[in-house]
C-alpha atoms as a PDB file:
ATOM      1  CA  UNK A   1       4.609 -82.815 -31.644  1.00  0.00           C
ATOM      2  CA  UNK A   2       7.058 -80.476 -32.934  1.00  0.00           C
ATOM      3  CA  UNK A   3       8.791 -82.273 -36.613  1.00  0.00           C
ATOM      4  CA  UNK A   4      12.620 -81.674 -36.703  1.00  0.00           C
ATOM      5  CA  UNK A   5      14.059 -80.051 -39.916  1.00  0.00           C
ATOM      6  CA  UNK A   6      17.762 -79.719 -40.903  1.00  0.00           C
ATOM      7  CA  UNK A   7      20.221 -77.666 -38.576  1.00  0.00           C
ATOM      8  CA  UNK A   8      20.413 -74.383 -40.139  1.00  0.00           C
ATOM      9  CA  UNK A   9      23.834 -72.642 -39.823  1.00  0.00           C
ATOM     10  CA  UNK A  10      24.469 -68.789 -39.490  1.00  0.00           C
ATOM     11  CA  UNK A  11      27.650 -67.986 -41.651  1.00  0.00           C
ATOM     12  CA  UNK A  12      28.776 -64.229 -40.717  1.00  0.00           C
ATOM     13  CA  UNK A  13      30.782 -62.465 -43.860  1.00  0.00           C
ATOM     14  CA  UNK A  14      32.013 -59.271 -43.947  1.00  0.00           C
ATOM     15  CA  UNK A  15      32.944 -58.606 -47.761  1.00  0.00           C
ATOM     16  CA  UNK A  16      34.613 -60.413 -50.921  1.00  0.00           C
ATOM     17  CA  UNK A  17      38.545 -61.185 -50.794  1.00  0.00           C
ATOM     18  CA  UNK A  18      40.793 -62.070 -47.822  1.00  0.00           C
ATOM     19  CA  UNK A  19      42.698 -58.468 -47.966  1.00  0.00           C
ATOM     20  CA  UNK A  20      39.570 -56.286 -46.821  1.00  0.00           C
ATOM     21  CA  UNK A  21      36.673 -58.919 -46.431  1.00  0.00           C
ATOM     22  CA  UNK A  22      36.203 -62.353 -45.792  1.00  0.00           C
ATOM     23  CA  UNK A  23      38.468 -64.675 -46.633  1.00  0.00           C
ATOM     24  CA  UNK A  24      37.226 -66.677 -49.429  1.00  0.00           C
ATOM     25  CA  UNK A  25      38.397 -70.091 -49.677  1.00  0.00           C
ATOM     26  CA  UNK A  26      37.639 -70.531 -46.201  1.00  0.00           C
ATOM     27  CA  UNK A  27      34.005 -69.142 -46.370  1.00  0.00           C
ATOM     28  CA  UNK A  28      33.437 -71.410 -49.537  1.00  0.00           C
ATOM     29  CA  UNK A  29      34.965 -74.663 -48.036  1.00  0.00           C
ATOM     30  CA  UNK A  30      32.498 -73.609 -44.871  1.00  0.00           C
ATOM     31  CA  UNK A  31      29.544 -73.663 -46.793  1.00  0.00           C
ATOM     32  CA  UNK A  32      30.524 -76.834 -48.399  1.00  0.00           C
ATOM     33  CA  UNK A  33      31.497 -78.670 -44.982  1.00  0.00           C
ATOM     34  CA  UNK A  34      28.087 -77.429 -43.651  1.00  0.00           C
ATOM     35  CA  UNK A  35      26.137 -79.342 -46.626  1.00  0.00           C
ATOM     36  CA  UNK A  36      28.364 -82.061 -46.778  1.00  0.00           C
ATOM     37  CA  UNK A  37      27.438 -82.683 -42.849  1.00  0.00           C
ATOM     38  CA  UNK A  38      23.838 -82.937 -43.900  1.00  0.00           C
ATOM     39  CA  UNK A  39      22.750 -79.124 -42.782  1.00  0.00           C
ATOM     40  CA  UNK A  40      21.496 -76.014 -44.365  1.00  0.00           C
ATOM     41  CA  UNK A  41      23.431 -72.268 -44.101  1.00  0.00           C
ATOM     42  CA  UNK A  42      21.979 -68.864 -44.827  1.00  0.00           C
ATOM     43  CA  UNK A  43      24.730 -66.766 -45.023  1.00  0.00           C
ATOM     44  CA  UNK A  44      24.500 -62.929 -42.709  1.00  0.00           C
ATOM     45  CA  UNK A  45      26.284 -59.865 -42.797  1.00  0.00           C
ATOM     46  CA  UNK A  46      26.611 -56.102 -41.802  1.00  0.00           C
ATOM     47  CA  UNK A  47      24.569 -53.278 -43.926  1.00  0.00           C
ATOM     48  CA  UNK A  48      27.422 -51.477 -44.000  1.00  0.00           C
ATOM     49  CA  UNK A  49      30.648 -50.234 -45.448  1.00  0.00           C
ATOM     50  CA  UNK A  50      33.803 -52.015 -45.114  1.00  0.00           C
ATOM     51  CA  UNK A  51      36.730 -50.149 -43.543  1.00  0.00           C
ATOM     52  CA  UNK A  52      38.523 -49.945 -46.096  1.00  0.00           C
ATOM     53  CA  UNK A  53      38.736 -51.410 -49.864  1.00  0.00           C
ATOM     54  CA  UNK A  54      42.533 -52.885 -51.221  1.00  0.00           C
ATOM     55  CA  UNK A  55      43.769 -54.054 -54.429  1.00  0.00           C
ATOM     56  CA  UNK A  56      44.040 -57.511 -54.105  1.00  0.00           C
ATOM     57  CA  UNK A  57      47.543 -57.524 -56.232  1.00  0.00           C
ATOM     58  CA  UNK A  58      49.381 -54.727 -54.739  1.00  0.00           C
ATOM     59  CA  UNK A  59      47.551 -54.740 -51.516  1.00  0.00           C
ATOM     60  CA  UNK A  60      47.478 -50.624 -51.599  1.00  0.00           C
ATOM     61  CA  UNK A  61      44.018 -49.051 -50.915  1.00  0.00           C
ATOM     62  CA  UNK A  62      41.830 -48.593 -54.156  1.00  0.00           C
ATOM     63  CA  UNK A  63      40.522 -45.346 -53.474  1.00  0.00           C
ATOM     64  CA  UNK A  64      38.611 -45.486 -57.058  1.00  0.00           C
ATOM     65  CA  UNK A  65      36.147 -48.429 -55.400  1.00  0.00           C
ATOM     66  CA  UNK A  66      35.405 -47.078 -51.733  1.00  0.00           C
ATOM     67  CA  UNK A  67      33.263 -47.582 -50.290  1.00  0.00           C
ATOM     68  CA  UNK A  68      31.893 -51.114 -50.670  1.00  0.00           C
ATOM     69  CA  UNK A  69      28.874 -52.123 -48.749  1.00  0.00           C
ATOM     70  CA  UNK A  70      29.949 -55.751 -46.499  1.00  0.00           C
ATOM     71  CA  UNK A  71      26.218 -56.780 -47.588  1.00  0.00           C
ATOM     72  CA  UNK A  72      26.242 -56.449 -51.341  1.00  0.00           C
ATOM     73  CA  UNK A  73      30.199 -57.862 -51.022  1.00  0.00           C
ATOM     74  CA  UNK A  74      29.545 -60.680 -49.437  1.00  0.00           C
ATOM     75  CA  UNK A  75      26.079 -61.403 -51.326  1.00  0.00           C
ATOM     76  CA  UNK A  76      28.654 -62.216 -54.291  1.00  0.00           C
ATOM     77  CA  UNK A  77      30.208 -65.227 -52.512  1.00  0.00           C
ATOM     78  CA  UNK A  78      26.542 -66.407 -51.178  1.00  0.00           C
ATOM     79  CA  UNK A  79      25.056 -66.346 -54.663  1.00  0.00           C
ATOM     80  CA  UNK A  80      22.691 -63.900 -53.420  1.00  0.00           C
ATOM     81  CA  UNK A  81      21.569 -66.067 -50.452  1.00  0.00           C
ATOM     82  CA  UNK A  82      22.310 -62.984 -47.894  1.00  0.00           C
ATOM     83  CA  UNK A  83      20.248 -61.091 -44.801  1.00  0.00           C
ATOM     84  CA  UNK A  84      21.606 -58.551 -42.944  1.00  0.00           C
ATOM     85  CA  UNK A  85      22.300 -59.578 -39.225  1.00  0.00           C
ATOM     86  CA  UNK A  86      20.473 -57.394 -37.713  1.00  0.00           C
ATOM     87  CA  UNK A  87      17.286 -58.367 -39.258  1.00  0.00           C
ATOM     88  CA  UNK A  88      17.308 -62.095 -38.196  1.00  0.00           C
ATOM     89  CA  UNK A  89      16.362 -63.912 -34.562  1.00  0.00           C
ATOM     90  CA  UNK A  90      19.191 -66.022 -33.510  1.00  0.00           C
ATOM     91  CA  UNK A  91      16.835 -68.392 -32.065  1.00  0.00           C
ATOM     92  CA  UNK A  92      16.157 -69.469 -35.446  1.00  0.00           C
ATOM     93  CA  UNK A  93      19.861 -71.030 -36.145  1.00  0.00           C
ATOM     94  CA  UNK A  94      21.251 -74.200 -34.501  1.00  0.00           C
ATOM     95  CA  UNK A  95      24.797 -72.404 -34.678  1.00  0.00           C
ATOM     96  CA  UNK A  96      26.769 -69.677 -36.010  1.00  0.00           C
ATOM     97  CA  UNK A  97      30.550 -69.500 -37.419  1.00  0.00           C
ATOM     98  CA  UNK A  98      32.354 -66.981 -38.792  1.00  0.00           C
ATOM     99  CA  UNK A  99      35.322 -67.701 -41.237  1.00  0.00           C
ATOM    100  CA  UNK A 100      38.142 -65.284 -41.507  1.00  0.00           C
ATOM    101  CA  UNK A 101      40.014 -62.811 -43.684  1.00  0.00           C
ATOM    102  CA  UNK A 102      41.657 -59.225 -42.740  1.00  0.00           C
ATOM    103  CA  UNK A 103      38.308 -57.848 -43.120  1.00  0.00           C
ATOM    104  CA  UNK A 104      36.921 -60.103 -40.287  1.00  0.00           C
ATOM    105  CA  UNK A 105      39.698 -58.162 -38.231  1.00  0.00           C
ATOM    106  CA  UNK A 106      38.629 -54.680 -38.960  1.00  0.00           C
ATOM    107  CA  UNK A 107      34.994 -55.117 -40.776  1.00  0.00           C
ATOM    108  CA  UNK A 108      33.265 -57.252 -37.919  1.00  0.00           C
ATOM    109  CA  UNK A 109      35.496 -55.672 -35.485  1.00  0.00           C
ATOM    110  CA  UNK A 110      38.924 -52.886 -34.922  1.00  0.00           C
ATOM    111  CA  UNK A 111      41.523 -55.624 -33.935  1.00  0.00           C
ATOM    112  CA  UNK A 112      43.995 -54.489 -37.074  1.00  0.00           C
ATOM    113  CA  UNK A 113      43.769 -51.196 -35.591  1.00  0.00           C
ATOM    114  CA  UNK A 114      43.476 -51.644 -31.877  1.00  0.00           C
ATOM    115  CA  UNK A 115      45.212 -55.044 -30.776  1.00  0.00           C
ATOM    116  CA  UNK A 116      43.708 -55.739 -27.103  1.00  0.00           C
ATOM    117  CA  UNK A 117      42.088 -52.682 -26.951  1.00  0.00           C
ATOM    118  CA  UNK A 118      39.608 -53.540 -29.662  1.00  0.00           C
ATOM    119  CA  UNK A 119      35.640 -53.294 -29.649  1.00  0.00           C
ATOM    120  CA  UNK A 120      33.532 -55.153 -31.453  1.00  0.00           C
ATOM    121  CA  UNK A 121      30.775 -54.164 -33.785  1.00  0.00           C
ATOM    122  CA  UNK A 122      27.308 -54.198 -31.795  1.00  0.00           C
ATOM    123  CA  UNK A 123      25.025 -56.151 -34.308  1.00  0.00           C
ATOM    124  CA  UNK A 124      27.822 -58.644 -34.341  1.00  0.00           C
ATOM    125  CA  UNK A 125      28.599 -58.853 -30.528  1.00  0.00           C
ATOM    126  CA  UNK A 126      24.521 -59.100 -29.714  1.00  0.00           C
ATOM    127  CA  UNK A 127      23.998 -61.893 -32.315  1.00  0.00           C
ATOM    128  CA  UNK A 128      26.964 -64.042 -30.561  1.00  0.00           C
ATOM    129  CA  UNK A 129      26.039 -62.936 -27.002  1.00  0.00           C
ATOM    130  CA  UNK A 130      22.441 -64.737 -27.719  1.00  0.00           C
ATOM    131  CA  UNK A 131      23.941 -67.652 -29.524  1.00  0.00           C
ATOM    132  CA  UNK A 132      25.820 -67.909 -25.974  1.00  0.00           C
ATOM    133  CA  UNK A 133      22.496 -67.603 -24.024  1.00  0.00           C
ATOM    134  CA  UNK A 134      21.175 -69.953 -25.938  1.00  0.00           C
ATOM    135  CA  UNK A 135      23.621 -72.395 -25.191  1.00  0.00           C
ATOM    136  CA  UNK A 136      24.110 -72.850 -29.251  1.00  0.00           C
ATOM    137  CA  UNK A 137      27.914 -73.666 -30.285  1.00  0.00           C
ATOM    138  CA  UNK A 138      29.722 -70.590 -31.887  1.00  0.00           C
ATOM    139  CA  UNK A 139      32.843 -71.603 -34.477  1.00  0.00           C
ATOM    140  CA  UNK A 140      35.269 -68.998 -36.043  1.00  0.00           C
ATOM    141  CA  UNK A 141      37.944 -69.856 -38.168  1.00  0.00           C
ATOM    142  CA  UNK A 142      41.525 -68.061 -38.949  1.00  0.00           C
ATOM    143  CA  UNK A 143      41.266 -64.308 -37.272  1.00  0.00           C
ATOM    144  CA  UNK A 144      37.866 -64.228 -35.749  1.00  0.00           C
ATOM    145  CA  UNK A 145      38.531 -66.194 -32.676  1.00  0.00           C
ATOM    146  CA  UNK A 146      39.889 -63.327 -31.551  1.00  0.00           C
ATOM    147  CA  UNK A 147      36.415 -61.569 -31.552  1.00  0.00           C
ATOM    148  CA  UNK A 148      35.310 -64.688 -29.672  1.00  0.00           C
ATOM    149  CA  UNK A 149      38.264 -63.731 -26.972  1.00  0.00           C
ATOM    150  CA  UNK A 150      36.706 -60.300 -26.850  1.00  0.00           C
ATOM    151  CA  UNK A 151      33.504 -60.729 -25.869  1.00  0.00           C
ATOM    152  CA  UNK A 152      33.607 -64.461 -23.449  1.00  0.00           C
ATOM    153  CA  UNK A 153      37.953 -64.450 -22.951  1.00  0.00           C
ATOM    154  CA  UNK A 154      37.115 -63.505 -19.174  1.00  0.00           C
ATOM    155  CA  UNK A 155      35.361 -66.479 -19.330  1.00  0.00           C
ATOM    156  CA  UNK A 156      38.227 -68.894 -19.967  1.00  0.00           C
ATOM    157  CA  UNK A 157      37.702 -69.242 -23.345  1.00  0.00           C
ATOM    158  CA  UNK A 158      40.134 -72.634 -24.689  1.00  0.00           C
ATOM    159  CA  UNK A 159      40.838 -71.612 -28.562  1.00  0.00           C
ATOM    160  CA  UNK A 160      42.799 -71.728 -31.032  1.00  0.00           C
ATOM    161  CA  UNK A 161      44.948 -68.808 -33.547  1.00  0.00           C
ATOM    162  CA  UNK A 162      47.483 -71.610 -34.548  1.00  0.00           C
ATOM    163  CA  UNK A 163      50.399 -70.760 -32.704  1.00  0.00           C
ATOM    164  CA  UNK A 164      49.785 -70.207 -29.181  1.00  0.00           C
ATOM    165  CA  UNK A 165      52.830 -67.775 -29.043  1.00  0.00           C
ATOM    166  CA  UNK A 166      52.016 -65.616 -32.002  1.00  0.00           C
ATOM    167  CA  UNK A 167      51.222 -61.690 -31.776  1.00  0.00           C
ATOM    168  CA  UNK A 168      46.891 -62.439 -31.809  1.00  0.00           C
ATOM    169  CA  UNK A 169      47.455 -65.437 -29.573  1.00  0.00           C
ATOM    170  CA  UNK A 170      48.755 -62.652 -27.132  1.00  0.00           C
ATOM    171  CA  UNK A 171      46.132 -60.726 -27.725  1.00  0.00           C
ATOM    172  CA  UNK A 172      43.592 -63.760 -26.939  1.00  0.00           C
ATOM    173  CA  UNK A 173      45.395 -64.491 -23.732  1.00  0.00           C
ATOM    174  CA  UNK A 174      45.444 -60.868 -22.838  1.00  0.00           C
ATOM    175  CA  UNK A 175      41.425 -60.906 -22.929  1.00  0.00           C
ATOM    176  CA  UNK A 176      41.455 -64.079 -20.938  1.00  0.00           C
ATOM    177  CA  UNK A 177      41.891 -66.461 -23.355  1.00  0.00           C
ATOM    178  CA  UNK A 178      43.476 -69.623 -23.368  1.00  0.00           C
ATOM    179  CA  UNK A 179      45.376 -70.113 -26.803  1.00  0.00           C
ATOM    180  CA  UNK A 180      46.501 -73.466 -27.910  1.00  0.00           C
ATOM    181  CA  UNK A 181      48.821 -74.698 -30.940  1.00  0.00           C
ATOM    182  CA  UNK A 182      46.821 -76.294 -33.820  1.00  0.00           C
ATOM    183  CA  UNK A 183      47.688 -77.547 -37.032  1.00  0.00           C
ATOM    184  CA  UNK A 184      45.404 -76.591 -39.617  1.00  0.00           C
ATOM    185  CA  UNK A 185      44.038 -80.042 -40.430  1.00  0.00           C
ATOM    186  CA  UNK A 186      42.153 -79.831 -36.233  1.00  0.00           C
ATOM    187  CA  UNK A 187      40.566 -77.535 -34.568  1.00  0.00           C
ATOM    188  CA  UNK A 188      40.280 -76.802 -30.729  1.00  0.00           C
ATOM    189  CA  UNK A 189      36.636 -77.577 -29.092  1.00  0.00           C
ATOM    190  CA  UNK A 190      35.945 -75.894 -25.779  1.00  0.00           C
ATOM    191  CA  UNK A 191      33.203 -77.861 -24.511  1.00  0.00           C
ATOM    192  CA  UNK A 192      31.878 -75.711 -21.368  1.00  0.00           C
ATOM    193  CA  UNK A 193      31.807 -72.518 -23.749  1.00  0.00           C
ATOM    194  CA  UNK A 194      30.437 -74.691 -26.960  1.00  0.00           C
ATOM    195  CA  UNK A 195      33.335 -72.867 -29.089  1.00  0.00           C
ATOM    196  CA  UNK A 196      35.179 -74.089 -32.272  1.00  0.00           C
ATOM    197  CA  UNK A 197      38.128 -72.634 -33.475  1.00  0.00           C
ATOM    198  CA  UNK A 198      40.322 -73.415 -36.313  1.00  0.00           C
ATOM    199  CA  UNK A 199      43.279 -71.690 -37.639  1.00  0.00           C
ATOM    200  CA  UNK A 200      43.519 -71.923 -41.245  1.00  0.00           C
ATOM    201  CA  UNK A 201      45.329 -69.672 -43.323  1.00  0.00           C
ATOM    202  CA  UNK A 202      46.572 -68.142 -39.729  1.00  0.00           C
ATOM    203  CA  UNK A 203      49.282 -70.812 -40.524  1.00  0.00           C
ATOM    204  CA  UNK A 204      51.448 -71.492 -43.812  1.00  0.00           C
ATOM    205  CA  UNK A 205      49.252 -74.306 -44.780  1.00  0.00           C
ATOM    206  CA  UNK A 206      47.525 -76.124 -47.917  1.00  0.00           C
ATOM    207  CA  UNK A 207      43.856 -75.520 -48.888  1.00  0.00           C
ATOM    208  CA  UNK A 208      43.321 -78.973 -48.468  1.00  0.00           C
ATOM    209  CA  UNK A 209      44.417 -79.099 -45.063  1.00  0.00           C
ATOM    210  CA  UNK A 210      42.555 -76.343 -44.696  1.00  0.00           C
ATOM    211  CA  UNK A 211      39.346 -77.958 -45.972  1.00  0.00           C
ATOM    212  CA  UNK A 212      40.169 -80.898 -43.508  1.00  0.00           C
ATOM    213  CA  UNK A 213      40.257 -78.254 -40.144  1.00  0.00           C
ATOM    214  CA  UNK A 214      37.002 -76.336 -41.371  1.00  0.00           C
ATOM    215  CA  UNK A 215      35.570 -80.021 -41.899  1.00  0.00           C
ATOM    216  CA  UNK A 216      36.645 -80.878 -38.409  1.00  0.00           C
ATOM    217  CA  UNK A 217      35.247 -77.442 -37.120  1.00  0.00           C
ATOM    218  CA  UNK A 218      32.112 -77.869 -38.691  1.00  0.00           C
ATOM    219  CA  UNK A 219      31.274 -81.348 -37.912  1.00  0.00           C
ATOM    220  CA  UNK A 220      32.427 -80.241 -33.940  1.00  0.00           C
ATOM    221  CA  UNK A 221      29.895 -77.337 -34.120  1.00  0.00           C
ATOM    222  CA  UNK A 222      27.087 -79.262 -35.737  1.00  0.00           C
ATOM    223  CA  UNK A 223      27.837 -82.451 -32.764  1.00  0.00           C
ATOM    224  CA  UNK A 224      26.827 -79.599 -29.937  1.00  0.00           C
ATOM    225  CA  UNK A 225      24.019 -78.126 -31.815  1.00  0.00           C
ATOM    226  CA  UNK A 226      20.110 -78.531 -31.515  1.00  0.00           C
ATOM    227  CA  UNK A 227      17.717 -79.103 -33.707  1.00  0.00           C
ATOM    228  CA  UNK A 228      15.656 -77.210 -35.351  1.00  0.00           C
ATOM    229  CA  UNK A 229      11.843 -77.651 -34.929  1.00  0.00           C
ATOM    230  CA  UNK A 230       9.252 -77.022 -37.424  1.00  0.00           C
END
């Protein structure tokens, strides 16, 4: 008889610092949510360079620090606690969720460059294709629902961007999406697809409300998702 262990979480990152990575705050209060819920993470990201490297004060490129490798980035928000994503089976996670930041929109994918007519990095679209076969939930906070529209929109996908009206709520809805308003203390489940989206820092809002929708995201995500077995 198989023994259950903790639900283990896939957190995708894509770099250090909202401007050209992940967003940190909300990959931090993810983490936390995820423990606090009683579950493990192991944090995953792309062995490769990010698009492009700012100054987080002026927001101008930093020419003097390109490139910077999304692994070794986002290793400094995991401690160190870091694979690459295309060395790990996503059979071994219970779910996956991906917070936010520009980089999300132009690391893990060309949206900031390409609007509806974006692609998505191949590691990244594989890994979330077999979370979807595998009838495991999927949650992506701030910008990356829109990857989420990408690859299942045709599908119906029910999410969330904040404002339903907004320019990547468009977007969504172009793909086939189906974009709802959410204040950034919720988040928007779509039960048939077993997708969580919150908004976060897609809308003028607190960190602490923020904390409360990735807490709300998280403990949705974890509800739908198996256990693991020994």
């Amino acid at each position: 008889m198989a023994i259950k262990k903790a639900k283990k979480v896939a957190v995708i990152l894509n770099g250090c610092g909202h401007r050209d990575g992940t967003e940190i705050h909300e990959a931090v209060l993810t983490l936390l949510a995820i423990e606090e819920a009683g579950a493990s993470w192991e944090a995953l990201a792309l062995d490769s360079d990010q698009a492009r490297v700012l100054n987080h004060v002026s927001g101008s490129v930093d020419a003097a620090a390109s490139p910077r490798n999304m692994l070794q980035e986002s290793a400094r928000i995991a401690r160190g606690r870091i694979r690459n994503i295309s060395d790990v089976n996503p059979a071994n996670y219970s779910a996956v969720i991906i917070p936010g930041g520009n980089g999300t929109a132009s690391n893990l994918c060309n949206f900031s460059t390409a609007g509806k007519g974006m692609s998505v990095s191949a590691p990244v679209e594989s890994f979330l294709k077999a979370f979807h076969v595998l009838k495991r939930p999927i949650g992506a906070v701030c910008i990356a629902p829109v990857i989420l529209a990408k690859i299942f929109g045709e599908q119906g996908l029910k999410l969330t961007l904040g404002d339903a009206h907004g320019e990547a709520a468009q977007v969504a809805a172009a793909m086939g999406g189906r974009p709802e308003d959410c204040a950034a203390i919720d988040c928007v489940v779509d039960e048939k697809l077993r997708m969580v989206t919150t908004p976060a820092y897609m809308l003028e809002a607190s960190i602490a409300d923020i904390a409360k929708g990735i807490r709300s995201l998280v403990n949705q995500v974890l509800r739908m998702a198996p256990d693991q077995a020994m």
